[in-house]
Protein backbone atom coordinates (compact mmCIF):
# COMPACT_ATOMS: atom_id res chain seq x y z
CA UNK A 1 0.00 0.00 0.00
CA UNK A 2 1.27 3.77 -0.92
CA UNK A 3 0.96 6.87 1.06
CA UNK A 4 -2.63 7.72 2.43
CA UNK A 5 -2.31 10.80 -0.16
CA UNK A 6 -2.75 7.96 -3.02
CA UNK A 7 -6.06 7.35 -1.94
CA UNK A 8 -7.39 10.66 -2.93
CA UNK A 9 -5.51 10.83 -6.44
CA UNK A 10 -8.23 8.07 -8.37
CA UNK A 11 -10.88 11.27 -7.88
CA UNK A 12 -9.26 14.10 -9.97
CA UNK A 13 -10.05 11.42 -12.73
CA UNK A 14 -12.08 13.40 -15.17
CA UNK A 15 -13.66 9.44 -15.65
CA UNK A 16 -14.44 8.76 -12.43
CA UNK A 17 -15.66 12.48 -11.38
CA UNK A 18 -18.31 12.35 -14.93
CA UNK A 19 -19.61 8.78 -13.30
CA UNK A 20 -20.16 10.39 -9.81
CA UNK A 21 -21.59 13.00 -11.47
CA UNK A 22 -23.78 10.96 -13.88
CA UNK A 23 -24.33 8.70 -10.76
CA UNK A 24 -25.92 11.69 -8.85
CA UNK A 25 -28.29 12.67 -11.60
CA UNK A 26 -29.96 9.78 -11.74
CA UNK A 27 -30.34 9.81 -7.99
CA UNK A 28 -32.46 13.00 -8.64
CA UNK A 29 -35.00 10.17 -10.12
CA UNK A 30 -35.65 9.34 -6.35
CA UNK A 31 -39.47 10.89 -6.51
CA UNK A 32 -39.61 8.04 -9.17
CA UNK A 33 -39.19 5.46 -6.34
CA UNK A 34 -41.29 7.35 -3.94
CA UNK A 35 -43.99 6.99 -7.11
CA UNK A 36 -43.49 3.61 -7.64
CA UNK A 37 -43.93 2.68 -3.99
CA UNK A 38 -47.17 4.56 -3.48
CA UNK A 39 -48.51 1.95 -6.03
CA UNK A 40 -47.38 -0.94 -5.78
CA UNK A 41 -45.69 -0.63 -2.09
CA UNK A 42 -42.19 -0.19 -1.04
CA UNK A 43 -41.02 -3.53 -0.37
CA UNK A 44 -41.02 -4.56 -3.99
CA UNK A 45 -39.57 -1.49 -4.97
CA UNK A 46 -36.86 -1.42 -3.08
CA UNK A 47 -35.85 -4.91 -3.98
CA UNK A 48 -35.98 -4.49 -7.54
CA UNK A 49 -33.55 -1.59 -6.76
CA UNK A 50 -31.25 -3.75 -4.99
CA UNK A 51 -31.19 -6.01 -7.59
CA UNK A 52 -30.07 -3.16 -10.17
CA UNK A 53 -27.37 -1.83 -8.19
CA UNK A 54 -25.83 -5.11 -7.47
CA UNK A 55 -26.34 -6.28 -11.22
CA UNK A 56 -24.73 -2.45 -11.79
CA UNK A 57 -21.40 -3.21 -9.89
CA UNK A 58 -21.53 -7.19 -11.45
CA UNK A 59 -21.68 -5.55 -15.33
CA UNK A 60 -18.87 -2.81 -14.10
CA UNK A 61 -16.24 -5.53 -13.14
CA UNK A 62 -16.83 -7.35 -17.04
CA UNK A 63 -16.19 -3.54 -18.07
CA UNK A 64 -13.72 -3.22 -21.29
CA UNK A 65 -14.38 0.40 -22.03
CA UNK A 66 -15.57 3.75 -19.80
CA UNK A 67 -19.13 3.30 -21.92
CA UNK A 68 -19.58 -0.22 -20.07
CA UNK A 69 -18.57 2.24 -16.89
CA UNK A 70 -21.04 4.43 -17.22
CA UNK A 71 -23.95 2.26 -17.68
CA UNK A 72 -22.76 -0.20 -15.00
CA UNK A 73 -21.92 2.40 -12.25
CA UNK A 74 -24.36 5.34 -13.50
CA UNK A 75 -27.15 3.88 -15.09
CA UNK A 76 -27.77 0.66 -13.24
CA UNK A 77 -26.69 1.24 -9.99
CA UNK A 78 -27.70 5.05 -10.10
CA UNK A 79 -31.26 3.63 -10.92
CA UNK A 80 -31.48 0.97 -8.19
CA UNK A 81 -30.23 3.30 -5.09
CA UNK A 82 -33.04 5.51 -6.64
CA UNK A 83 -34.99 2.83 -6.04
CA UNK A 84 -33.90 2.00 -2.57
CA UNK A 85 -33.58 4.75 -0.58
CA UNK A 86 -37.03 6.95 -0.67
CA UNK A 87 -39.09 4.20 -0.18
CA UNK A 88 -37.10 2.37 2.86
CA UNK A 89 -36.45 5.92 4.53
CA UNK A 90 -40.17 7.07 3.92
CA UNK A 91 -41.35 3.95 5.29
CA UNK A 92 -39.49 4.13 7.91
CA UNK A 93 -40.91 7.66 9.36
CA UNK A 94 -44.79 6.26 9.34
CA UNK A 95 -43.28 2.94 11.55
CA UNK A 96 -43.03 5.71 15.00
CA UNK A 97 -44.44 8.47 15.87
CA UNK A 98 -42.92 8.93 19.43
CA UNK A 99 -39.05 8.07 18.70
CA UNK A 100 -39.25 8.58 14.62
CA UNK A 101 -35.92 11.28 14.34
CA UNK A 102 -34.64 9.07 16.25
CA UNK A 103 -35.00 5.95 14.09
CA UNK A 104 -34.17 8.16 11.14
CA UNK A 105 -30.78 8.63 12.94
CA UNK A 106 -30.21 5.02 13.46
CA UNK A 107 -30.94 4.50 9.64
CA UNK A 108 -28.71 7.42 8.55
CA UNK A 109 -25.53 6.33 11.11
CA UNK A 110 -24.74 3.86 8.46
CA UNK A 111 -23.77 7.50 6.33
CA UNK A 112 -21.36 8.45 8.63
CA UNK A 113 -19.92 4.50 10.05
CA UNK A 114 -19.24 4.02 5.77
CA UNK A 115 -17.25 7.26 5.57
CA UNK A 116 -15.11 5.92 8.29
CA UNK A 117 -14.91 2.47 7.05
CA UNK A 118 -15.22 2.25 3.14
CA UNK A 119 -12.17 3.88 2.16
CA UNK A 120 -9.62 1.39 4.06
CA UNK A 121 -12.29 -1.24 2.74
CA UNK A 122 -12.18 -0.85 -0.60
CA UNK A 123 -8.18 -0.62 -0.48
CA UNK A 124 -7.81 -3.61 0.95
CA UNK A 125 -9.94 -4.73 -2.07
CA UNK A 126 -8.60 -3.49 -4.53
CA UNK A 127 -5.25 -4.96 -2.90
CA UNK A 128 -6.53 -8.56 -2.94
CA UNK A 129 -8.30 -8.62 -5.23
CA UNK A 130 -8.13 -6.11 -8.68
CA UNK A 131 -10.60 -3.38 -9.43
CA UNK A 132 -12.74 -5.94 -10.92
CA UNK A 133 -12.73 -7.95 -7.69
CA UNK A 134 -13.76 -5.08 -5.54
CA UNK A 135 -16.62 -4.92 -7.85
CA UNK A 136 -17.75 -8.48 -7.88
CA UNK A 137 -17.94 -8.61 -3.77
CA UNK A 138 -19.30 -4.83 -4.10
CA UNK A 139 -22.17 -6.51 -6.25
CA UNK A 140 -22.30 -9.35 -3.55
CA UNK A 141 -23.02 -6.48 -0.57
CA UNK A 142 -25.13 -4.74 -2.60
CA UNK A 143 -27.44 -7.18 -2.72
CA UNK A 144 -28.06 -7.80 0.55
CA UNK A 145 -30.47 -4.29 -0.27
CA UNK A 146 -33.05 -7.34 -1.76
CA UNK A 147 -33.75 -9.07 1.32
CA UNK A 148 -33.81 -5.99 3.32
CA UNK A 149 -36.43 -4.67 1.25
CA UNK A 150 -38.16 -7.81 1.86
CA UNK A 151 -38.59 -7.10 5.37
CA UNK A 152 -40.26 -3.73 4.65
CA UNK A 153 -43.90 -4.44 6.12
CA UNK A 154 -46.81 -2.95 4.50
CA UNK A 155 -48.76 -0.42 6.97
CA UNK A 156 -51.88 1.04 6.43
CA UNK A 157 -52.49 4.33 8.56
CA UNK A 158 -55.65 6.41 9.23
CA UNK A 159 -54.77 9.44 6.45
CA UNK A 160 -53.62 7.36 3.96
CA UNK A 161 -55.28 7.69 0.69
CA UNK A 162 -58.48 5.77 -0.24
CA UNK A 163 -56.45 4.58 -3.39
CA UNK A 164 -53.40 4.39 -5.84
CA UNK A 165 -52.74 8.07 -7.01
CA UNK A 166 -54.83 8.55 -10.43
CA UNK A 167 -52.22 10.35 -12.87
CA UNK A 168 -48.05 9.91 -12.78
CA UNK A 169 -48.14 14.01 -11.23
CA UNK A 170 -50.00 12.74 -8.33
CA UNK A 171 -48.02 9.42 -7.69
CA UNK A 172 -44.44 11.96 -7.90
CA UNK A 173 -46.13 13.86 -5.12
CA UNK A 174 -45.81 17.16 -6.89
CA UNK A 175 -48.52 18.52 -5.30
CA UNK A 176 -46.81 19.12 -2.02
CA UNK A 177 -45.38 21.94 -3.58
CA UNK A 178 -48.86 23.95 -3.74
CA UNK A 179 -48.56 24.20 0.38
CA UNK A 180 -46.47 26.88 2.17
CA UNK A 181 -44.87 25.10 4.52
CA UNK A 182 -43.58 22.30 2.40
CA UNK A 183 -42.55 24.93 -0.36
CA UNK A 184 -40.27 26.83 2.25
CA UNK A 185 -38.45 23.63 3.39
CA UNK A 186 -38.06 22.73 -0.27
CA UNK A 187 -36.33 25.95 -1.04
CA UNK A 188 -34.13 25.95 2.31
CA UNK A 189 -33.32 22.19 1.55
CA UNK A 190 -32.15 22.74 -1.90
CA UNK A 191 -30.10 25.42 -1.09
CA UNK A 192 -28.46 24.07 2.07
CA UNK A 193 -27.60 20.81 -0.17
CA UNK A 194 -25.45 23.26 -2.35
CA UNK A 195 -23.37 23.23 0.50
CA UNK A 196 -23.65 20.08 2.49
CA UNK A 197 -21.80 17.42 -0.02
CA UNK A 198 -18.73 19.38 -0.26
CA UNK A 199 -16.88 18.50 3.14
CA UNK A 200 -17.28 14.93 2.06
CA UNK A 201 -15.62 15.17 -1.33
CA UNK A 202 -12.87 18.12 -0.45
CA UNK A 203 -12.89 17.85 3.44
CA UNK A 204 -9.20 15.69 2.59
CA UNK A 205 -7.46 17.52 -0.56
CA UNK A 206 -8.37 20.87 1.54
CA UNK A 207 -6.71 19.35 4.50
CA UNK A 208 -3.29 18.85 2.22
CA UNK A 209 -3.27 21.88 0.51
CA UNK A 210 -3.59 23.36 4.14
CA UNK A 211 0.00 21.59 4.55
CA UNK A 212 -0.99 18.44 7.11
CA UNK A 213 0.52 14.94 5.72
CA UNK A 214 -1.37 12.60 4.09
CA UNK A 215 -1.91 10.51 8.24
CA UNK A 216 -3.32 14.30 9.44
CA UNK A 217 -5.64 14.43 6.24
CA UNK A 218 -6.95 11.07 7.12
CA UNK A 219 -7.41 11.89 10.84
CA UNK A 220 -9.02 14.87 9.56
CA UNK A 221 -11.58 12.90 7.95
CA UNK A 222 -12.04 9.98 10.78
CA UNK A 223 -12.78 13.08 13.21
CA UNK A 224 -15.52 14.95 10.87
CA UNK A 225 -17.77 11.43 10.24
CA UNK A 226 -17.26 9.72 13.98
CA UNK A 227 -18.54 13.54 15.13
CA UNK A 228 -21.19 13.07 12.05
CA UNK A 229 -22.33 9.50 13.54
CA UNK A 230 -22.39 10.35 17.05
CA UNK A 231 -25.08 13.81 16.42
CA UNK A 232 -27.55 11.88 14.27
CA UNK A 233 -28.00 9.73 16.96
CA UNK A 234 -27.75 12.42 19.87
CA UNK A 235 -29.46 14.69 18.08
CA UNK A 236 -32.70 12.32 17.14
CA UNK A 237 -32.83 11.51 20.93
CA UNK A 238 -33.02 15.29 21.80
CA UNK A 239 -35.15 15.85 18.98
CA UNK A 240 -37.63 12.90 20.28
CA UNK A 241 -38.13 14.42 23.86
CA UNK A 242 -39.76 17.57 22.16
CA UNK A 243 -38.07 20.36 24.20
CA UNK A 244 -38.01 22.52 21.30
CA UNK A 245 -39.67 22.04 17.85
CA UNK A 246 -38.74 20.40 15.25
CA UNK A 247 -38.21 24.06 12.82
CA UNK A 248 -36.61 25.55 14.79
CA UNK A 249 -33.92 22.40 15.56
CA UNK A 250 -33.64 22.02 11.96
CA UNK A 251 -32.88 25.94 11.46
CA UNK A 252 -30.37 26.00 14.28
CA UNK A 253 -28.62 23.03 13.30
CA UNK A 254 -28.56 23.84 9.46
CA UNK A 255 -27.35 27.29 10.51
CA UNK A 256 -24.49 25.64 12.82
CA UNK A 257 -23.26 23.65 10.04
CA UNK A 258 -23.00 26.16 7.88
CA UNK A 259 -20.42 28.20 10.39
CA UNK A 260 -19.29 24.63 10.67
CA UNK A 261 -18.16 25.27 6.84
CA UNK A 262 -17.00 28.43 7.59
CA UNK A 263 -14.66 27.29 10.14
CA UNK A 264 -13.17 24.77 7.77
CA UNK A 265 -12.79 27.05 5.27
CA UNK A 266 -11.13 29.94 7.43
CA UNK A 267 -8.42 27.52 9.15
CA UNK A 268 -4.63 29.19 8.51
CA UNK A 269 -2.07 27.00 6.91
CA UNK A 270 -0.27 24.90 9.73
CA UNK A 271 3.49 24.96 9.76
CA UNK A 272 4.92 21.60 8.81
CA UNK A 273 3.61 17.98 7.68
CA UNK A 274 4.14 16.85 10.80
CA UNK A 275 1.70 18.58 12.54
CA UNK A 276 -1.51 17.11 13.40
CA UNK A 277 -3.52 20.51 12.35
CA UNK A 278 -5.68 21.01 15.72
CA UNK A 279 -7.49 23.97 14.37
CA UNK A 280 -8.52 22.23 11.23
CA UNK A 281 -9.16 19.24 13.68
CA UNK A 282 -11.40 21.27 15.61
CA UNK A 283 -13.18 22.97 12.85
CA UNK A 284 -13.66 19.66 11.32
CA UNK A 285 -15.39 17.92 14.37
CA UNK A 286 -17.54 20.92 14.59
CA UNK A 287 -18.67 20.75 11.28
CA UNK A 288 -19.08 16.98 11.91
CA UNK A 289 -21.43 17.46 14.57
CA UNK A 290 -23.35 20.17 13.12
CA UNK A 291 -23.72 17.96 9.62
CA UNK A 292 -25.11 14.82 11.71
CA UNK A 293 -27.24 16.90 14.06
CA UNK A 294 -28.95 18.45 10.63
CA UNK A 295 -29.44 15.41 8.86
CA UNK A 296 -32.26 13.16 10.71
CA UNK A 297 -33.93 16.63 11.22
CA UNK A 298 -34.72 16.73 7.41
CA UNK A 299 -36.70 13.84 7.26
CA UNK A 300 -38.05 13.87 10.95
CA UNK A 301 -39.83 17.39 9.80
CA UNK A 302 -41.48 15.92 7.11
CA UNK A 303 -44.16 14.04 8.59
CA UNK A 304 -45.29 17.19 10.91
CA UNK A 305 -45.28 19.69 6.99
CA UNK A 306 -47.44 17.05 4.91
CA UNK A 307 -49.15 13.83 6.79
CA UNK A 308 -48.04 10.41 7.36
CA UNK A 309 -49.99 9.75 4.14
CA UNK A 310 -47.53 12.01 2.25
CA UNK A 311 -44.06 10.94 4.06
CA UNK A 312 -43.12 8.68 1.36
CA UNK A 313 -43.49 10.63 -1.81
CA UNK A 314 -42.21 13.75 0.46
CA UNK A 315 -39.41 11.95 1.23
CA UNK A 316 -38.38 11.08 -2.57
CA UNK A 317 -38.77 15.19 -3.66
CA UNK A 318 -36.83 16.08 -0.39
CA UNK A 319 -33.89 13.47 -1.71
CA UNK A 320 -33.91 14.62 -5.47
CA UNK A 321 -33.60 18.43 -3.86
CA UNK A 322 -30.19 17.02 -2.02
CA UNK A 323 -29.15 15.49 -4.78
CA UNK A 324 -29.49 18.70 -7.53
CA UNK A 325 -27.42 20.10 -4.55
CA UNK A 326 -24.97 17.71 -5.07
CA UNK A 327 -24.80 17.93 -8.60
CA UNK A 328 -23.62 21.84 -8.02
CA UNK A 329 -21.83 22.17 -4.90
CA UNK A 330 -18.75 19.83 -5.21
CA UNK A 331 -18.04 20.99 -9.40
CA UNK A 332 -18.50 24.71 -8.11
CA UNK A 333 -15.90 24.40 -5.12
CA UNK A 334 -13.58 22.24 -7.63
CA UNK A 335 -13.78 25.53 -10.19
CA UNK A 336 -13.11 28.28 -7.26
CA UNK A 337 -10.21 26.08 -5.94
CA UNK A 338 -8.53 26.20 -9.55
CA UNK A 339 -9.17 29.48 -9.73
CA UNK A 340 -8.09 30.84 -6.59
CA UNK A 341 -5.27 27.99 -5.50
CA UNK A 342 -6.86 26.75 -2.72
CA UNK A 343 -10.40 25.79 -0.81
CA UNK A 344 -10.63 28.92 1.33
CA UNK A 345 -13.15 30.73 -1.31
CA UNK A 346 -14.79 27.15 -2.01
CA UNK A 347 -15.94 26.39 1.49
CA UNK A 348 -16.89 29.78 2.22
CA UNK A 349 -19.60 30.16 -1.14
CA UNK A 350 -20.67 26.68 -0.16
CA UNK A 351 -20.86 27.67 3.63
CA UNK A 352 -22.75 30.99 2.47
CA UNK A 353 -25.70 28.15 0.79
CA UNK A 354 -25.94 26.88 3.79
CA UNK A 355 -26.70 29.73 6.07
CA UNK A 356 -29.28 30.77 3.03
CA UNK A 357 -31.36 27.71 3.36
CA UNK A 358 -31.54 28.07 7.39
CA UNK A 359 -32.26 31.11 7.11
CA UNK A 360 -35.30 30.08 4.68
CA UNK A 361 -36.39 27.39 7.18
CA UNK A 362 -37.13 30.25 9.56
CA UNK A 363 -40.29 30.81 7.50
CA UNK A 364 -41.39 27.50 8.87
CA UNK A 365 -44.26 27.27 11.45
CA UNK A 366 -42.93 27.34 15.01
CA UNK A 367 -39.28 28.02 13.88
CA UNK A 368 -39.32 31.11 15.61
CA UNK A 369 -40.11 31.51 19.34
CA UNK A 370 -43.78 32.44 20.12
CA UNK A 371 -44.59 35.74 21.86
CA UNK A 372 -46.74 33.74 24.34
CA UNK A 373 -45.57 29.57 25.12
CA UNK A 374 -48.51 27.50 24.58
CA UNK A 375 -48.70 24.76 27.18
CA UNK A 376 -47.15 21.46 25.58
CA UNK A 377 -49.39 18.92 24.30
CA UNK A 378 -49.31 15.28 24.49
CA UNK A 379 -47.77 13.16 22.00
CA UNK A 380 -49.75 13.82 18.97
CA UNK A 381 -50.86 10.59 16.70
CA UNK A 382 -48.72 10.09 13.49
CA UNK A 383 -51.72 11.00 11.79
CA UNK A 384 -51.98 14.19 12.29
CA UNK A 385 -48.72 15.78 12.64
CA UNK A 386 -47.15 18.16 14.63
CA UNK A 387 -47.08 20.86 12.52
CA UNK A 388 -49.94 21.16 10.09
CA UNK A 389 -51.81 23.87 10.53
CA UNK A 390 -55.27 22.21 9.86
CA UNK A 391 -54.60 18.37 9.94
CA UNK A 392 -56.44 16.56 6.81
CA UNK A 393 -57.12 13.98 9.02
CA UNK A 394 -57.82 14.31 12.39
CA UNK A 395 -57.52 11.72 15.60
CA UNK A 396 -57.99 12.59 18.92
CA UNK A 397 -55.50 11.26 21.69
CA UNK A 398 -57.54 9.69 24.64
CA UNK A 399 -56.89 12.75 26.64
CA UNK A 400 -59.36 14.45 24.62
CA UNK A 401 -58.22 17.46 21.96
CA UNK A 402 -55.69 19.87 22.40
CA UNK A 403 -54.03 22.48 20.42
CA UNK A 404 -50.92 21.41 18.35
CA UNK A 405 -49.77 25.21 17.58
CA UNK A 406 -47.41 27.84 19.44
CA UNK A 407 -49.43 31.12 19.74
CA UNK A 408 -48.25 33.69 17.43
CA UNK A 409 -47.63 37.67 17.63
């Protein structure tokens, strides 16, 4: 094995960067699984998608030109996590009412546990076995996604509709869009996912140009996504007890991560190789905390802005935002680090996103402190959600009915 630096080399490949990209446009078709599963139900759905993505990594290792790469790697297995994801997350949020952020964090810890783990993974892959090796037992892992789906159980809930959606517009969800609430978290979402992506594709190369070795780069790294791990589940426990609402979490933690950013970007240049860059290690933890505190919040809103009914197709439009983040945040900070030398101007536009979209979610209801506390209500039913303004559907607790809403000025 080479220096740690080697591992980041492979991705200034102008082949491998088009498949990531190509890869992340067709995870924008993720309202296409959230469609698919309000039909015919996730579990099918999602195992059909693991099915693609393993046969995508399978095809990849027989690969004896970048056009075999691309459909392999882009088309097949970007299809089948399209498939995959929305559905099992979605589904996921109308299994709990009472502890749901905090089963979205449990789900989304595998994020930050693979950052830490798939890198020294796949080299010891690629060292035993070839490129096309890796691939094979990728394919093999991948498919595990099939029986998981499997386990998926069907749930009908009171709110759910009466039947399949009539036309392809209303299976996509698109709808949601015509309510406030859901339209402001779009618009803070897809802005704050401008930002989000970049630490995990230039957190490393920015720690190197800011003069640590290629050991301090990876400790760098290990720091940001065991601090990413840790919050998602901290910060779904917190979220669960219901101390403070969900908005306003979700705009304090988005706005957090983006001085997170900030922080990373702003870090001087430390002295010699052998340092082990504490400031950068600092910022980076912070930003790692910040990032996994923010990301169960975005789905844990979700059932509170549109019904249990909607969670699932919400959850699809809310992924293909992130993603059309994606597709723009990492190529814009690659362009403003050739063009200025280094990462400082990259992480501070991308940071910038990020404090846009929090500041957006402040438009959301009971983001902002009331002028008078309303006495806290009991747990509502998953039904109707914590933050509609007039539930479509409406349960009352045993306790008899109480109101769900802050008072406002």
């Amino acid at each position: 094995m080479g220096s740690p630096t080697d591992c980041y080399a492979p991705w200034a490949s102008p082949s491998l960067t088009s498949r990531s990209i190509l890869t992340e446009a067709l995870r924008t078709l993720r309202p296409v699984g959230s469609a698919l599963s309000t039909r015919w139900g996730a579990r099918p759905v999602v195992m059909v998608g693991g099915v693609l993505t393993s046969l995508g990594f399978v095809f990849s290792a027989f690969a004896r030109s970048l056009l075999h790469l691309y459909l392999g790697l882009g088309v097949l297995a970007g299809s089948g996590w399209a498939l995959v994801f929305a559905p099992a997350l979605g589904t996921l949020s109308r299994y709990f009412s009472r502890r749901r952020v905090l089963a979205v964090g449990l789900a989304l810890t595998g994020n930050g546990a693979s950052s830490l783990l798939l890198a020294p993974a796949l080299q010891l892959l690629l060292d035993n076995f070839g490129w096309r090796g890796a691939l094979l037992l990728l394919g093999a892992i991948t498919l595990h996604l099939t029986p998981c789906g499997a386990l998926l159980r069907p749930l009908a809930l009171p709110g759910d509709p009466l039947g399949p959606p009539r036309s392809p517009l209303a299976a996509l969800g698109l709808g949601l869009f015509t309510r406030r609430a859901f339209l402001v978290f779009a618009l803070g979402t897809a802005l704050v996912g401008g930002g989000y992506f970049v630490p995990y594709v230039h957190l490393a190369p920015h720690a190197l140009d800011r003069g640590l070795g290629g050991y301090g780069a990876v400790l760098v790294v290990a720091v940001a996504a065991v601090g990413d791990a840790g919050a998602r589940l901290l910060c779904g426990w917190l979220a669960d007890q219901g101390w403070v609402p969900l908005p306003r979490l979700l705009a304090m933690f988005g706005a957090l991560t983006g001085l997170g950013l900030l922080a990373v970007g702003l870090v001087p240049v430390v002295g010699n190789e052998e340092s082990w860059g504490g400031p950068l290690l600092a910022a980076a933890g912070a930003y790692g905390l910040s990032a996994g505190s923010y990301a169960p919040l975005v789905f844990g809103v979700l059932p509170g802005l549109v019904g249990v009914g909607g969670v699932v197709q919400a959850t699809g439009l809310v992924m293909m935002l992130m993603s059309l983040g994606g597709l723009l945040g990492p190529p814009l900070s690659g362009f403003l680090r050739d063009e200025t030398g280094d990462f400082t101007a990259s992480f501070l536009v991308c940071s910038s996103f990020i404090l846009s979209g929090s500041f957006i979610y402040m438009g959301l209801p009971s983001a902002l402190p009331s002028c008078r506390p309303a006495s806290r209500p009991g747990t509502p039913p998953p039904e109707r959600g914590e933050l509609l303004p007039n539930p479509q559907v409406t349960l009352l607790p045993p306790g008899g009915p109480h109101s769900t809403l802050d008072s406002t000025c």
